[in-house]
C-alpha atoms as a PDB file:
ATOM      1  CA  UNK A   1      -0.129  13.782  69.308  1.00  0.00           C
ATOM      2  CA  UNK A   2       0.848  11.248  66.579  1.00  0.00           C
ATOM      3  CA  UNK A   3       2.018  12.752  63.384  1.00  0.00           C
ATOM      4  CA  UNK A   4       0.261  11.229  60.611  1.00  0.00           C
ATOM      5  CA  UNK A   5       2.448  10.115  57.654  1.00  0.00           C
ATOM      6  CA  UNK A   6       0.963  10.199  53.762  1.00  0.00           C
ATOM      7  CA  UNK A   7       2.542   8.225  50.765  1.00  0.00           C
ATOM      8  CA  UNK A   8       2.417   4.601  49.330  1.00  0.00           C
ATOM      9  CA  UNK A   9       3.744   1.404  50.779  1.00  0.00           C
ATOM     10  CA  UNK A  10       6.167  -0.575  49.584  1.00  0.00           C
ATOM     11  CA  UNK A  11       3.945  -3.196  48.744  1.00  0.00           C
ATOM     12  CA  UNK A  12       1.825  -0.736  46.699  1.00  0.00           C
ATOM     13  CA  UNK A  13       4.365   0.217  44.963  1.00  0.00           C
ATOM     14  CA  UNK A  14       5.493  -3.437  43.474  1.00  0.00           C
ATOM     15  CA  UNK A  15       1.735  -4.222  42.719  1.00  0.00           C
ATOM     16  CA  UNK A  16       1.881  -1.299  40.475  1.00  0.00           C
ATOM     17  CA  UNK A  17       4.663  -2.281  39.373  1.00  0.00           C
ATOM     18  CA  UNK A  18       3.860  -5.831  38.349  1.00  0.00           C
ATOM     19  CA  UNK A  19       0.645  -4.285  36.562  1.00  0.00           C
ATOM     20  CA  UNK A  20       2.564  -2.129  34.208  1.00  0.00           C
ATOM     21  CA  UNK A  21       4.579  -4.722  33.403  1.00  0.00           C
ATOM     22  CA  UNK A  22       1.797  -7.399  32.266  1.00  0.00           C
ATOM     23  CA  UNK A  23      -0.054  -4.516  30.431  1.00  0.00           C
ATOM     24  CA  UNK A  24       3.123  -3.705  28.720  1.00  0.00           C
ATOM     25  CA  UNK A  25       3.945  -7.534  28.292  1.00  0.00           C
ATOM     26  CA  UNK A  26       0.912  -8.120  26.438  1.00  0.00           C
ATOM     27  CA  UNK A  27       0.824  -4.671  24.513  1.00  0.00           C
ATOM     28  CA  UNK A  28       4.313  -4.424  23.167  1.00  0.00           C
ATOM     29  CA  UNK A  29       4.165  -7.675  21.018  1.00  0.00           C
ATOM     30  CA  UNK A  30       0.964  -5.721  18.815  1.00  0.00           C
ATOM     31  CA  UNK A  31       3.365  -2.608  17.814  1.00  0.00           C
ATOM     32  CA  UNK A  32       6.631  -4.372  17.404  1.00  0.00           C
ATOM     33  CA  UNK A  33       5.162  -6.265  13.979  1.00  0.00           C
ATOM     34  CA  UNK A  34       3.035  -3.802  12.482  1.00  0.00           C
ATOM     35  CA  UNK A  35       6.085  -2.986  10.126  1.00  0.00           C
ATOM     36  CA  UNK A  36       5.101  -6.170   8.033  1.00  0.00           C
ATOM     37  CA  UNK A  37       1.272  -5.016   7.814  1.00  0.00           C
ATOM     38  CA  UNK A  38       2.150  -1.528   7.156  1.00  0.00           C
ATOM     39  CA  UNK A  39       4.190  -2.899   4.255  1.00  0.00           C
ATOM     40  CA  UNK A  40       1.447  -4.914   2.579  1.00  0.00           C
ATOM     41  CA  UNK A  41      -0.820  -2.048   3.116  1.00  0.00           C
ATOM     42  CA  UNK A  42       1.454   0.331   1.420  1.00  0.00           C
ATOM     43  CA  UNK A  43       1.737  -2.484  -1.246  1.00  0.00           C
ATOM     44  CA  UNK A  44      -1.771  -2.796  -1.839  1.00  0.00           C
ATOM     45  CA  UNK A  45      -2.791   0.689  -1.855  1.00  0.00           C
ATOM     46  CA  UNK A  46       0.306   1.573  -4.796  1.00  0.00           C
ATOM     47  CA  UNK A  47      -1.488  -1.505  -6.685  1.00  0.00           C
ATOM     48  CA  UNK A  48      -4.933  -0.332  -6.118  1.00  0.00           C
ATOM     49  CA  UNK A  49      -3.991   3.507  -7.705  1.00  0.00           C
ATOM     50  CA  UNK A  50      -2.248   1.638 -10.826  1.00  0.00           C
ATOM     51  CA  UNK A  51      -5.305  -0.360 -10.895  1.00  0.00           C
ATOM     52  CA  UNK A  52      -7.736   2.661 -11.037  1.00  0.00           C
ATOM     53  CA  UNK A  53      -5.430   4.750 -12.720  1.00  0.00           C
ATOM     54  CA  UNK A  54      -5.731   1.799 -15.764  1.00  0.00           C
ATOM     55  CA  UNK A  55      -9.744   1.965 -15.963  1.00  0.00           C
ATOM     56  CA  UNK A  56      -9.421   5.377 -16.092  1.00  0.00           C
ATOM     57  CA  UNK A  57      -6.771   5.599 -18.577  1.00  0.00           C
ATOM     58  CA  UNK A  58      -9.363   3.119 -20.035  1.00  0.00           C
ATOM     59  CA  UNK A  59     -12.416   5.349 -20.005  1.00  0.00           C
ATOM     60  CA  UNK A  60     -10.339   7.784 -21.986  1.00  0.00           C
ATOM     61  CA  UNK A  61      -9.038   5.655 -24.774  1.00  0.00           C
ATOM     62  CA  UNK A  62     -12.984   4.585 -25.279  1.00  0.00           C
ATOM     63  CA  UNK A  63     -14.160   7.829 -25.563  1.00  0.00           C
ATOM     64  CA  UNK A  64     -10.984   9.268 -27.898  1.00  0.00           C
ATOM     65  CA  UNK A  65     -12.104   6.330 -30.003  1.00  0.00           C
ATOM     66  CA  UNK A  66     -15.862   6.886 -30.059  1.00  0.00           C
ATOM     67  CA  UNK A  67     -15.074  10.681 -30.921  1.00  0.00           C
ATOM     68  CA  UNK A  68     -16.777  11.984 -27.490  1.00  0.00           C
ATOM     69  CA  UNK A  69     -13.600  13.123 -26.326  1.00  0.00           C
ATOM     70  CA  UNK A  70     -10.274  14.838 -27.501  1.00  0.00           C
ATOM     71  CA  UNK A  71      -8.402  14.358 -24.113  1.00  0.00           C
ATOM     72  CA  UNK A  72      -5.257  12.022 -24.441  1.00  0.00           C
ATOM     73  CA  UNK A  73      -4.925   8.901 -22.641  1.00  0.00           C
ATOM     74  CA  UNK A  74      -1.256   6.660 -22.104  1.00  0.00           C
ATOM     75  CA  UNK A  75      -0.307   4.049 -24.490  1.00  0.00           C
ATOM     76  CA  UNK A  76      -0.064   0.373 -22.350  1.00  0.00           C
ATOM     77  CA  UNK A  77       1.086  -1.972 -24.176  1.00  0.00           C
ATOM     78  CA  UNK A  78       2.858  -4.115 -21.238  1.00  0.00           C
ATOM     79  CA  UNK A  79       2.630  -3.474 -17.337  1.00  0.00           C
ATOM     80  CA  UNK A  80       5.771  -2.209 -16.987  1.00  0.00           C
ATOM     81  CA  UNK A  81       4.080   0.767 -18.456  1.00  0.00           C
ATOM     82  CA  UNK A  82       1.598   1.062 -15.586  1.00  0.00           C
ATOM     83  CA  UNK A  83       3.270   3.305 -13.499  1.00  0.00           C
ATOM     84  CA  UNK A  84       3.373   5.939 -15.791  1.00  0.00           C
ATOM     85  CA  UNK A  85      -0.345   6.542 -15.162  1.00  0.00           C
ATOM     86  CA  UNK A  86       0.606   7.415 -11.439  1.00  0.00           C
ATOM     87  CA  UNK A  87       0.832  10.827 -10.632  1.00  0.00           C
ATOM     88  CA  UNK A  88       4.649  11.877 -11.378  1.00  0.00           C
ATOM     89  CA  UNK A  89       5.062   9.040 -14.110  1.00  0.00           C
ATOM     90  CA  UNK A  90       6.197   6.004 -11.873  1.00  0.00           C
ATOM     91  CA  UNK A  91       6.139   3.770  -8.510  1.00  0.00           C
ATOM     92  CA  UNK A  92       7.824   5.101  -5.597  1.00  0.00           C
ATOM     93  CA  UNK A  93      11.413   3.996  -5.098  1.00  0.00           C
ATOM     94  CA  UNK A  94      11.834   0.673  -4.113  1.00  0.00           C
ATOM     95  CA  UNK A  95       8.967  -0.793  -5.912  1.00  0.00           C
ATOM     96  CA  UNK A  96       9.203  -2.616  -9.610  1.00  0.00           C
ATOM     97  CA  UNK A  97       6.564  -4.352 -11.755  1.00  0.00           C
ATOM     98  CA  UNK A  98       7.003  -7.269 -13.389  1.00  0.00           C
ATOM     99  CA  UNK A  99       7.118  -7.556 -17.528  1.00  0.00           C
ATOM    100  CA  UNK A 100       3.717  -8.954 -19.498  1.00  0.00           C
ATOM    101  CA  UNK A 101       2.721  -8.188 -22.962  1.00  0.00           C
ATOM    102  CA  UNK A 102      -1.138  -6.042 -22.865  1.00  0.00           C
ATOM    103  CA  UNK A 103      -3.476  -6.238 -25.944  1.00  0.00           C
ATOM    104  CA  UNK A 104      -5.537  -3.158 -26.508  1.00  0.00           C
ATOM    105  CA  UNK A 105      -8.586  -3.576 -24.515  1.00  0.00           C
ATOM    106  CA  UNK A 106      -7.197  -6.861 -23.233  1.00  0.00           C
ATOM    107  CA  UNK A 107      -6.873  -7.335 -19.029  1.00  0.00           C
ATOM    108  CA  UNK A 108      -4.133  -8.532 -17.477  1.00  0.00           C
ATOM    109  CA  UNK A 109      -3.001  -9.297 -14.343  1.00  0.00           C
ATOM    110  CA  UNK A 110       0.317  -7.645 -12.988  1.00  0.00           C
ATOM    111  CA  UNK A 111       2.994  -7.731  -9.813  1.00  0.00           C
ATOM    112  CA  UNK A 112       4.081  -5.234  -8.031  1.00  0.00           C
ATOM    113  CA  UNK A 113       7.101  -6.606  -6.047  1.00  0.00           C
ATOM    114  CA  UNK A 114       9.252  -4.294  -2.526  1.00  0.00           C
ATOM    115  CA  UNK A 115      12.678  -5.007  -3.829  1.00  0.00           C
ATOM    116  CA  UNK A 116      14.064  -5.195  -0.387  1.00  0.00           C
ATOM    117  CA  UNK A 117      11.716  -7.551   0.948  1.00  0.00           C
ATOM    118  CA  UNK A 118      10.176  -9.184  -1.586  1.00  0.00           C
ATOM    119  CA  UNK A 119       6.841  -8.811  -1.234  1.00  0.00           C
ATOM    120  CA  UNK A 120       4.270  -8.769  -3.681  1.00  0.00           C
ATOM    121  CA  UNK A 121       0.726  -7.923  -4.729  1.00  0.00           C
ATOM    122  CA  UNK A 122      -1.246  -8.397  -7.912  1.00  0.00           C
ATOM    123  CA  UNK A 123      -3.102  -6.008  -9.646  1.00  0.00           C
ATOM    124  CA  UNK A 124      -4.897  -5.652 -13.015  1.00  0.00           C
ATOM    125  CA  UNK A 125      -4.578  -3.310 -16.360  1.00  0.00           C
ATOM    126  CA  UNK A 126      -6.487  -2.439 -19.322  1.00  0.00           C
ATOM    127  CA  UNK A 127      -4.256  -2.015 -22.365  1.00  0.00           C
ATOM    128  CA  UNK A 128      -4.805   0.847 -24.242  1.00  0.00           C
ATOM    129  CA  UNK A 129      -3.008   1.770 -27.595  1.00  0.00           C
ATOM    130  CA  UNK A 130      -3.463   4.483 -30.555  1.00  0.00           C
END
């Protein structure tokens, strides 16, 4: 009686083998660069909050001068002030914003800048003053 002999060949082996390696070939390239898309997203997302924070912050400053409302609104008088409408008062570390005079009621565009790389994105605020 022949005994009968389970397992994988050697040539089995290498074609699995050579698979992995073109699936991991083509897949690695995708996740070694998403560091530069996670960074704009992270950019645009901090510039979209100062954004909405500003119409908000807008809303408010309407209505405290139409007499609808009592609530208090922030003073921003240049967007270097913007980030104080962010929850805890200002950008998360790393980030700046560029210097620009805002007239009440006035819209301006503004940059948010990474300090360590650079990067930018623009973003707009409503001035709002007493």
């Amino acid at each position: 009686m022949k005994k009968q002999q389970s397992g994988f060949t050697l040539i089995e082996l290498i074609a699995v083998l050579v698979i992995l390696g073109i699936l991991a070939a083509t897949a690695v390239p995708k996740f070694i660069d998403l560091s530069g898309e996670a960074r704009t997203a992270t950019n645009s997302g901090i510039a979209s909050n100062i954004e909405s924070s500003s119409s908000l912050n807008h809303a408010v400053d309407i209505s405290v001068e139409a007499g609808i409302s009592t609530d208090s609104f922030t003073t921003v008088d240049n967007c270097s002030d913007a980030p104080s409408l962010l929850q805890g008062n200002a950008l998360p570390a790393g980030y700046t914003v560029a210097a620009a005079a805002v007239a009440d009621k006035a819209t301006v565009t503004c940059t948010l800048t990474h300090t360590a790389t650079s990067t930018t994105q623009t973003f707009n605020v409503i001035g709002a003053a007493p």
